[in-house]
PDB file of N, CA and C in Angstrom:
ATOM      1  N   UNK A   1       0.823  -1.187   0.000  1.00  0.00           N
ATOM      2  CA  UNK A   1       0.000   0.000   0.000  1.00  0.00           C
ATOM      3  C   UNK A   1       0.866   1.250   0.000  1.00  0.00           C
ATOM      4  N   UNK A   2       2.188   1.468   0.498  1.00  0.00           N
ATOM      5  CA  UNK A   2       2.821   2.426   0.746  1.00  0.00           C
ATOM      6  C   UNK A   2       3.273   2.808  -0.691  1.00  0.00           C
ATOM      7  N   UNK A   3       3.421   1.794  -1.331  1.00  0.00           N
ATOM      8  CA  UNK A   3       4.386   1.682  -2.721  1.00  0.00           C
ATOM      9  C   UNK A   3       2.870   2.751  -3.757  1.00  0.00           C
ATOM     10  N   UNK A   4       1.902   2.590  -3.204  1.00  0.00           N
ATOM     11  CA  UNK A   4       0.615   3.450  -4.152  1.00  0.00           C
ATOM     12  C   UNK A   4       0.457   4.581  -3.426  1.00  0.00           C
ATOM     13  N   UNK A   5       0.690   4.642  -2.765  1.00  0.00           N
ATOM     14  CA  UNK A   5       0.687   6.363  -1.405  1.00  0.00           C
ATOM     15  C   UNK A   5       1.800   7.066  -2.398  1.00  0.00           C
ATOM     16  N   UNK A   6       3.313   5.924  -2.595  1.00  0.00           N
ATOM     17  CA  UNK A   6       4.541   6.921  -2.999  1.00  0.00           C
ATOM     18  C   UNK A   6       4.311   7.484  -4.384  1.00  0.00           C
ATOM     19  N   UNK A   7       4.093   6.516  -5.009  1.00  0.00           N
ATOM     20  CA  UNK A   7       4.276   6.164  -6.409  1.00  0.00           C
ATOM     21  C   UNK A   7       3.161   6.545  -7.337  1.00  0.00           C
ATOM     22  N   UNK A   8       1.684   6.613  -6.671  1.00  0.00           N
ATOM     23  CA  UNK A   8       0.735   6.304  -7.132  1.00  0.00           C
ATOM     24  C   UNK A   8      -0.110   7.674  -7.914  1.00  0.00           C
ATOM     25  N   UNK A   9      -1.424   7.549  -8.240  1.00  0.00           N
ATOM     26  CA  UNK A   9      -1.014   8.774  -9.272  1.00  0.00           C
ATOM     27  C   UNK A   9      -1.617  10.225  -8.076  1.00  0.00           C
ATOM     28  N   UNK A  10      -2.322  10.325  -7.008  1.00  0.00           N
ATOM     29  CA  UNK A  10      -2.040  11.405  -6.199  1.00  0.00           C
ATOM     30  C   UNK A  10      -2.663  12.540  -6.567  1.00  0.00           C
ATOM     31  N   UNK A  11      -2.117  13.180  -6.693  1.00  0.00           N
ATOM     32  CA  UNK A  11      -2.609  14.569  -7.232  1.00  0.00           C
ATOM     33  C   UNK A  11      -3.207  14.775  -8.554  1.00  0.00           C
ATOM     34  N   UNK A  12      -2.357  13.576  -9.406  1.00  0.00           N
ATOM     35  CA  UNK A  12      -2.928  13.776 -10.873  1.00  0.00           C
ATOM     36  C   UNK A  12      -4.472  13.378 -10.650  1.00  0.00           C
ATOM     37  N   UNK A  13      -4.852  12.170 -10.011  1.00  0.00           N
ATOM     38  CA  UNK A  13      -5.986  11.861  -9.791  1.00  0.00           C
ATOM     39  C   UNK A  13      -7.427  12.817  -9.321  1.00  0.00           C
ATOM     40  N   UNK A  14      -6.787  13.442  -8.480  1.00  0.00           N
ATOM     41  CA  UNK A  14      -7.796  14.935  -8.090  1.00  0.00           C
ATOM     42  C   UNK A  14      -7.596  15.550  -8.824  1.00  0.00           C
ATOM     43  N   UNK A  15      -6.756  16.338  -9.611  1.00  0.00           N
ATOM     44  CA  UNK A  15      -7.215  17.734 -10.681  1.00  0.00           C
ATOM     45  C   UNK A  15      -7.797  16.953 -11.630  1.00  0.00           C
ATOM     46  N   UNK A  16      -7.623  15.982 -11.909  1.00  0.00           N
ATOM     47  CA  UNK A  16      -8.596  15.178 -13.621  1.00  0.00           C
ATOM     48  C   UNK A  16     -10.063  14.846 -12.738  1.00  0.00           C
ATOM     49  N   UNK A  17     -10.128  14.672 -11.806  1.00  0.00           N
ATOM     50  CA  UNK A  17     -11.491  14.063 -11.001  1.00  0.00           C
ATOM     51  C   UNK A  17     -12.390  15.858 -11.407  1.00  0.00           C
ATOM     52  N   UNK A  18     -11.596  17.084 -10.864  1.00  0.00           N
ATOM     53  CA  UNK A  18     -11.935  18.492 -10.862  1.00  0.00           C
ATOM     54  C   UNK A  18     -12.449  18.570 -12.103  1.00  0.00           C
ATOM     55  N   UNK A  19     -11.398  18.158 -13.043  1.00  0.00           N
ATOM     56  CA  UNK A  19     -11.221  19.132 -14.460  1.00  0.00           C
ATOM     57  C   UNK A  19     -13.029  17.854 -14.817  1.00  0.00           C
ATOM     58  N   UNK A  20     -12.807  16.772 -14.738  1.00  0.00           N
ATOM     59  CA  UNK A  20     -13.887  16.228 -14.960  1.00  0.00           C
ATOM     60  C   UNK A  20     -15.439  16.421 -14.516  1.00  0.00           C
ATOM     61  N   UNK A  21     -15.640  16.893 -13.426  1.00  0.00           N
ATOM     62  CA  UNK A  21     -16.638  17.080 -12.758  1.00  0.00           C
ATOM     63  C   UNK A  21     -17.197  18.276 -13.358  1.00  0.00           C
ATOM     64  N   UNK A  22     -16.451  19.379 -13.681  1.00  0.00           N
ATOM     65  CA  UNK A  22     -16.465  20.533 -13.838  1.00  0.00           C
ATOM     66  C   UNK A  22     -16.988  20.604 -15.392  1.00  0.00           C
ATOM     67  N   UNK A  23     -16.249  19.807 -16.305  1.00  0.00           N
ATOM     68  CA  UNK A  23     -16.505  19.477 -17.591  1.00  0.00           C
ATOM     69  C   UNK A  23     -17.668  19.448 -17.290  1.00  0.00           C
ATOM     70  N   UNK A  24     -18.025  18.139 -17.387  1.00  0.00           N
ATOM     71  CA  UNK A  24     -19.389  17.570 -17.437  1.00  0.00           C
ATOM     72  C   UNK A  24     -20.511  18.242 -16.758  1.00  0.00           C
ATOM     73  N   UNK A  25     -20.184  19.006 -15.327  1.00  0.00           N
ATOM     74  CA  UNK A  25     -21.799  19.318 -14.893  1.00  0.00           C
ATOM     75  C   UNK A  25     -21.701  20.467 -15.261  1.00  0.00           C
ATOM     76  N   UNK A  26     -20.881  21.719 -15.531  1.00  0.00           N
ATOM     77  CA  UNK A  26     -20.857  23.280 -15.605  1.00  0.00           C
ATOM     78  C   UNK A  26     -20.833  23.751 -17.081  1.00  0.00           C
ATOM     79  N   UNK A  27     -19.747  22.778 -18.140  1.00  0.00           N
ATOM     80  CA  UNK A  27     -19.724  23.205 -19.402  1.00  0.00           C
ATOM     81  C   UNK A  27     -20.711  22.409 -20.248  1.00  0.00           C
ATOM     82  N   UNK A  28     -21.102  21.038 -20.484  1.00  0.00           N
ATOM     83  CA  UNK A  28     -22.064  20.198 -20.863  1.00  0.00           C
ATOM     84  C   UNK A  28     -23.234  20.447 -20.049  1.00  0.00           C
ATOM     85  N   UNK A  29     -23.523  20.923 -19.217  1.00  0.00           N
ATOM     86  CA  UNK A  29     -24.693  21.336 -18.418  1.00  0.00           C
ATOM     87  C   UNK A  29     -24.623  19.782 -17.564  1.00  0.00           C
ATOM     88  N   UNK A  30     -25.791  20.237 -16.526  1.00  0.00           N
ATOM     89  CA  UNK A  30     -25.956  19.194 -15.442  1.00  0.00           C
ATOM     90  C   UNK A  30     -27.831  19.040 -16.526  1.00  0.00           C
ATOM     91  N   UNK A  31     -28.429  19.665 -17.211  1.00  0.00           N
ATOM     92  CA  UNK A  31     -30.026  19.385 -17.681  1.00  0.00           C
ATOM     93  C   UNK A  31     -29.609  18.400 -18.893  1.00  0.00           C
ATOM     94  N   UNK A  32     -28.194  18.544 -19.716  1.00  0.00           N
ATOM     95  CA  UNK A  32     -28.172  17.266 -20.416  1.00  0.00           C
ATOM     96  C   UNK A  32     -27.751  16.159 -20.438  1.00  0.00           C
ATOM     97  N   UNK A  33     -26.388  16.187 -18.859  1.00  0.00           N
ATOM     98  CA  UNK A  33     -26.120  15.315 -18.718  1.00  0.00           C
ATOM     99  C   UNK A  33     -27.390  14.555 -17.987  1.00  0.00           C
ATOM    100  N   UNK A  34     -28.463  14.942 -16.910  1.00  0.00           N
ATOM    101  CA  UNK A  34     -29.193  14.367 -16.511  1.00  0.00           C
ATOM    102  C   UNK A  34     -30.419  13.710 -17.836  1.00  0.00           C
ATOM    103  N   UNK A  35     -30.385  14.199 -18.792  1.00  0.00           N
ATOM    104  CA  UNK A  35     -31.057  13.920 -19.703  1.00  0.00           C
ATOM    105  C   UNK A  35     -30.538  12.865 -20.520  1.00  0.00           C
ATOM    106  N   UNK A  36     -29.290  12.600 -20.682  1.00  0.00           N
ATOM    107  CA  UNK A  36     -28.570  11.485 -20.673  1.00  0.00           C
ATOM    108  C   UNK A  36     -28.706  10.309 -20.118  1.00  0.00           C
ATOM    109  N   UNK A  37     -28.722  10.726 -18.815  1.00  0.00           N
ATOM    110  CA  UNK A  37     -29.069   9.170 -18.048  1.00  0.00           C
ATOM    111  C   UNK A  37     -30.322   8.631 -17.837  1.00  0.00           C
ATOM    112  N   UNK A  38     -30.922   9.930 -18.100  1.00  0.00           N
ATOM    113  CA  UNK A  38     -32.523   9.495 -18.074  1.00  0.00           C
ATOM    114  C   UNK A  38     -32.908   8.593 -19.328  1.00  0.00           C
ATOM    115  N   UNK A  39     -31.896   8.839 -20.578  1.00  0.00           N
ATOM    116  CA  UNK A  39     -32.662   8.048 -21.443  1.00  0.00           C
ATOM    117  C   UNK A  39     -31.653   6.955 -21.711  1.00  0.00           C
ATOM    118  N   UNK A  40     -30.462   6.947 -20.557  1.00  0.00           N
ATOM    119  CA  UNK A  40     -29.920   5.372 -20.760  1.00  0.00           C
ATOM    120  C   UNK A  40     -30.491   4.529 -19.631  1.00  0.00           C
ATOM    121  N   UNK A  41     -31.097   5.085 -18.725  1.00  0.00           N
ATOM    122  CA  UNK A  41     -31.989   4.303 -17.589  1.00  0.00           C
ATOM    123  C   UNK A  41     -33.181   3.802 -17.847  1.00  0.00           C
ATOM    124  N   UNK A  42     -33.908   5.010 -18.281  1.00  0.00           N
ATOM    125  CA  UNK A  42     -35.462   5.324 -18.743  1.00  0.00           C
ATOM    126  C   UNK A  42     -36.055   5.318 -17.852  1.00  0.00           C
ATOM    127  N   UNK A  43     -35.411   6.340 -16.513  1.00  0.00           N
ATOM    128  CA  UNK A  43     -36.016   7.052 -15.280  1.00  0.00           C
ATOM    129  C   UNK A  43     -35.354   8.054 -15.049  1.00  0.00           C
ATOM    130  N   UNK A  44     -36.388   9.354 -14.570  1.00  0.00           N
ATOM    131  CA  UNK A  44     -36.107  10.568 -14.060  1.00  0.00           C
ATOM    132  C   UNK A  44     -34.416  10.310 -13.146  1.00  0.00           C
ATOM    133  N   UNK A  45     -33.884  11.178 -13.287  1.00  0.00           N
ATOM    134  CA  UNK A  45     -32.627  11.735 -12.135  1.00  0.00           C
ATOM    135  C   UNK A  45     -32.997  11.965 -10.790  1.00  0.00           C
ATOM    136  N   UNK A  46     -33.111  11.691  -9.282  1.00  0.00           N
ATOM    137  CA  UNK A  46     -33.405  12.424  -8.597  1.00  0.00           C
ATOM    138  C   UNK A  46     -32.747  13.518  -8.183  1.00  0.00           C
ATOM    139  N   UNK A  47     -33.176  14.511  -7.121  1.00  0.00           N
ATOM    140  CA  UNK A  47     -32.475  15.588  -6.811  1.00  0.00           C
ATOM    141  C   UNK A  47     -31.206  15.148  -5.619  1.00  0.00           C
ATOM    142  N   UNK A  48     -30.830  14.273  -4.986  1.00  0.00           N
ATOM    143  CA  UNK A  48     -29.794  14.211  -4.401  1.00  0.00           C
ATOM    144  C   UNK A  48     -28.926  13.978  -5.159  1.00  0.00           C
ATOM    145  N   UNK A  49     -29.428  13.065  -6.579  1.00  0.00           N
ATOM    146  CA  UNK A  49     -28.008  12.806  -7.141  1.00  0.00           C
ATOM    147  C   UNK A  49     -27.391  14.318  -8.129  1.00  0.00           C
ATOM    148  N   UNK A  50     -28.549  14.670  -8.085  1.00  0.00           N
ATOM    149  CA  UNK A  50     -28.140  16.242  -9.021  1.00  0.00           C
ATOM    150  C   UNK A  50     -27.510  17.317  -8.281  1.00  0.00           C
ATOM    151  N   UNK A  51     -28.107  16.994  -6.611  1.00  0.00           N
ATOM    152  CA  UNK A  51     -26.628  18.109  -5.898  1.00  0.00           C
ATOM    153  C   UNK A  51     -25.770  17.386  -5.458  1.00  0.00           C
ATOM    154  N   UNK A  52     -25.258  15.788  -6.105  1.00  0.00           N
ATOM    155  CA  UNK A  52     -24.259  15.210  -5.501  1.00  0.00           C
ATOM    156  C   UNK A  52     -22.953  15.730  -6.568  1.00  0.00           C
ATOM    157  N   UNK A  53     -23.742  16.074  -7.601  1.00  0.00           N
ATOM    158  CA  UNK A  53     -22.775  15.807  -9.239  1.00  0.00           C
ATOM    159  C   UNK A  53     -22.454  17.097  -9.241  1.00  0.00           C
ATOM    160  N   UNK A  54     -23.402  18.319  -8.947  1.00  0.00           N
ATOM    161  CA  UNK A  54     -23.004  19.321  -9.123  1.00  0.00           C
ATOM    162  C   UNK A  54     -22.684  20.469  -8.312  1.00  0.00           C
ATOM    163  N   UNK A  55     -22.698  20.199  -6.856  1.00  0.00           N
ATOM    164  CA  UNK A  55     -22.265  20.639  -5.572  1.00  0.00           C
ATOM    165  C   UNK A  55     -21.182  20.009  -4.944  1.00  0.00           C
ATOM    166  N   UNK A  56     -21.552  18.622  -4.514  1.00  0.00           N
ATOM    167  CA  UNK A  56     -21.150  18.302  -3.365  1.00  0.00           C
ATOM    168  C   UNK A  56     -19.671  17.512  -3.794  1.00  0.00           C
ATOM    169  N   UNK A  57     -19.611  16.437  -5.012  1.00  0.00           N
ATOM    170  CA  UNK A  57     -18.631  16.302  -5.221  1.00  0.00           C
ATOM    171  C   UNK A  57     -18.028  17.427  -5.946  1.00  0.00           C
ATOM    172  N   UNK A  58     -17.829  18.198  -6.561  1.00  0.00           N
ATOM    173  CA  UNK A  58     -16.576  18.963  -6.673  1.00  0.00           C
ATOM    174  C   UNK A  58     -15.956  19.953  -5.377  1.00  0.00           C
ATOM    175  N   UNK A  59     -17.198  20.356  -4.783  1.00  0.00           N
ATOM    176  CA  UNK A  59     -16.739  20.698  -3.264  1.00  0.00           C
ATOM    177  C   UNK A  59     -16.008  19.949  -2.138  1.00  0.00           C
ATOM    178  N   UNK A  60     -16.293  18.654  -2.624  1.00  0.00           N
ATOM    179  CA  UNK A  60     -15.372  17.584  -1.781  1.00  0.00           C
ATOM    180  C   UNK A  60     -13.543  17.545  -2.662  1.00  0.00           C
ATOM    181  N   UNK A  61     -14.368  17.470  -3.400  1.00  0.00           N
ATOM    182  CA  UNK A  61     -12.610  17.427  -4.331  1.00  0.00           C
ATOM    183  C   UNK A  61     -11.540  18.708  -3.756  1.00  0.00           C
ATOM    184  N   UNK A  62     -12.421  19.793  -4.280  1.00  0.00           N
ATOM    185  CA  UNK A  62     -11.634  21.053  -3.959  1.00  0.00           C
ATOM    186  C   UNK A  62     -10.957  21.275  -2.528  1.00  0.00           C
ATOM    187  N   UNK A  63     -11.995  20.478  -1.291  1.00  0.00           N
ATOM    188  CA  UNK A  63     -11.420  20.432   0.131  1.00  0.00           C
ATOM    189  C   UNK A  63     -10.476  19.717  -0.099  1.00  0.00           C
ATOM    190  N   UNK A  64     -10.608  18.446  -0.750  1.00  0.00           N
ATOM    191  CA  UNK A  64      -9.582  17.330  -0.346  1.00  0.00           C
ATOM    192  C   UNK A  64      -7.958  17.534  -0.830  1.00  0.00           C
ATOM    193  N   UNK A  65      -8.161  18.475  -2.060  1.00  0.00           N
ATOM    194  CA  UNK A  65      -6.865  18.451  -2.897  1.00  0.00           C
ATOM    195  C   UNK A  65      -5.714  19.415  -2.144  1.00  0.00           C
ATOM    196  N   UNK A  66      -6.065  20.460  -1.467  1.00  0.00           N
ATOM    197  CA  UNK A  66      -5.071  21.145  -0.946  1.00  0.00           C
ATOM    198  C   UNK A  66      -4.533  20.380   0.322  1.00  0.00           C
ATOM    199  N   UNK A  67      -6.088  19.037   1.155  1.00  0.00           N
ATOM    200  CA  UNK A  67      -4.953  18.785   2.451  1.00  0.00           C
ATOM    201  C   UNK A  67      -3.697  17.810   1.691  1.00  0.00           C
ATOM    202  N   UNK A  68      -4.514  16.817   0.627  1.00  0.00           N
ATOM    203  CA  UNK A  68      -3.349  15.860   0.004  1.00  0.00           C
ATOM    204  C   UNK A  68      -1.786  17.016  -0.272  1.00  0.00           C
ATOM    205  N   UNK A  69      -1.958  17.652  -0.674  1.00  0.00           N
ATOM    206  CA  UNK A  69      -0.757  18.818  -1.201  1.00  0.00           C
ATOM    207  C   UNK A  69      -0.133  18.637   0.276  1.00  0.00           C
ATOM    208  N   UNK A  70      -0.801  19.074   1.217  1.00  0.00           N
ATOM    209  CA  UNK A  70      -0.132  19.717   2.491  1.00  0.00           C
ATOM    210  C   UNK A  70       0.450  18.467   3.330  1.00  0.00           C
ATOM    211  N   UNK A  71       0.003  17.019   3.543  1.00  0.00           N
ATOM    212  CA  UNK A  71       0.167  16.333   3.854  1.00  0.00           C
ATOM    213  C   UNK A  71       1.542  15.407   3.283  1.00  0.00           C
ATOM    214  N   UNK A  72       0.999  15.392   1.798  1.00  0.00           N
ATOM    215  CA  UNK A  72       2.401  14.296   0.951  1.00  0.00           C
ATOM    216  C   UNK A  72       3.374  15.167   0.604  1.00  0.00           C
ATOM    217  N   UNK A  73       3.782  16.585   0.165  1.00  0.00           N
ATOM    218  CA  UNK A  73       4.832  17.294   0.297  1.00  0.00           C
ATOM    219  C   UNK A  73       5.093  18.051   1.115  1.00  0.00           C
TER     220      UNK A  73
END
Protein backbone atom coordinates (compact mmCIF):
# COMPACT_ATOMS: atom_id res chain seq x y z
CA UNK A 1 0.00 0.00 0.00
CA UNK A 2 2.82 2.43 0.75
CA UNK A 3 4.39 1.68 -2.72
CA UNK A 4 0.62 3.45 -4.15
CA UNK A 5 0.69 6.36 -1.40
CA UNK A 6 4.54 6.92 -3.00
CA UNK A 7 4.28 6.16 -6.41
CA UNK A 8 0.73 6.30 -7.13
CA UNK A 9 -1.01 8.77 -9.27
CA UNK A 10 -2.04 11.41 -6.20
CA UNK A 11 -2.61 14.57 -7.23
CA UNK A 12 -2.93 13.78 -10.87
CA UNK A 13 -5.99 11.86 -9.79
CA UNK A 14 -7.80 14.94 -8.09
CA UNK A 15 -7.22 17.73 -10.68
CA UNK A 16 -8.60 15.18 -13.62
CA UNK A 17 -11.49 14.06 -11.00
CA UNK A 18 -11.94 18.49 -10.86
CA UNK A 19 -11.22 19.13 -14.46
CA UNK A 20 -13.89 16.23 -14.96
CA UNK A 21 -16.64 17.08 -12.76
CA UNK A 22 -16.46 20.53 -13.84
CA UNK A 23 -16.51 19.48 -17.59
CA UNK A 24 -19.39 17.57 -17.44
CA UNK A 25 -21.80 19.32 -14.89
CA UNK A 26 -20.86 23.28 -15.60
CA UNK A 27 -19.72 23.21 -19.40
CA UNK A 28 -22.06 20.20 -20.86
CA UNK A 29 -24.69 21.34 -18.42
CA UNK A 30 -25.96 19.19 -15.44
CA UNK A 31 -30.03 19.38 -17.68
CA UNK A 32 -28.17 17.27 -20.42
CA UNK A 33 -26.12 15.31 -18.72
CA UNK A 34 -29.19 14.37 -16.51
CA UNK A 35 -31.06 13.92 -19.70
CA UNK A 36 -28.57 11.49 -20.67
CA UNK A 37 -29.07 9.17 -18.05
CA UNK A 38 -32.52 9.50 -18.07
CA UNK A 39 -32.66 8.05 -21.44
CA UNK A 40 -29.92 5.37 -20.76
CA UNK A 41 -31.99 4.30 -17.59
CA UNK A 42 -35.46 5.32 -18.74
CA UNK A 43 -36.02 7.05 -15.28
CA UNK A 44 -36.11 10.57 -14.06
CA UNK A 45 -32.63 11.74 -12.14
CA UNK A 46 -33.40 12.42 -8.60
CA UNK A 47 -32.48 15.59 -6.81
CA UNK A 48 -29.79 14.21 -4.40
CA UNK A 49 -28.01 12.81 -7.14
CA UNK A 50 -28.14 16.24 -9.02
CA UNK A 51 -26.63 18.11 -5.90
CA UNK A 52 -24.26 15.21 -5.50
CA UNK A 53 -22.78 15.81 -9.24
CA UNK A 54 -23.00 19.32 -9.12
CA UNK A 55 -22.27 20.64 -5.57
CA UNK A 56 -21.15 18.30 -3.36
CA UNK A 57 -18.63 16.30 -5.22
CA UNK A 58 -16.58 18.96 -6.67
CA UNK A 59 -16.74 20.70 -3.26
CA UNK A 60 -15.37 17.58 -1.78
CA UNK A 61 -12.61 17.43 -4.33
CA UNK A 62 -11.63 21.05 -3.96
CA UNK A 63 -11.42 20.43 0.13
CA UNK A 64 -9.58 17.33 -0.35
CA UNK A 65 -6.86 18.45 -2.90
CA UNK A 66 -5.07 21.15 -0.95
CA UNK A 67 -4.95 18.78 2.45
CA UNK A 68 -3.35 15.86 0.00
CA UNK A 69 -0.76 18.82 -1.20
CA UNK A 70 -0.13 19.72 2.49
CA UNK A 71 0.17 16.33 3.85
CA UNK A 72 2.40 14.30 0.95
CA UNK A 73 4.83 17.29 0.30
Amino acid sequence: MKLLEDYGVGIAGLFFGILQTVGIMWIYGMKNFCDDVEFMLERRVGIFWKLTWSFITPAMLFVSTPNHVVHCY
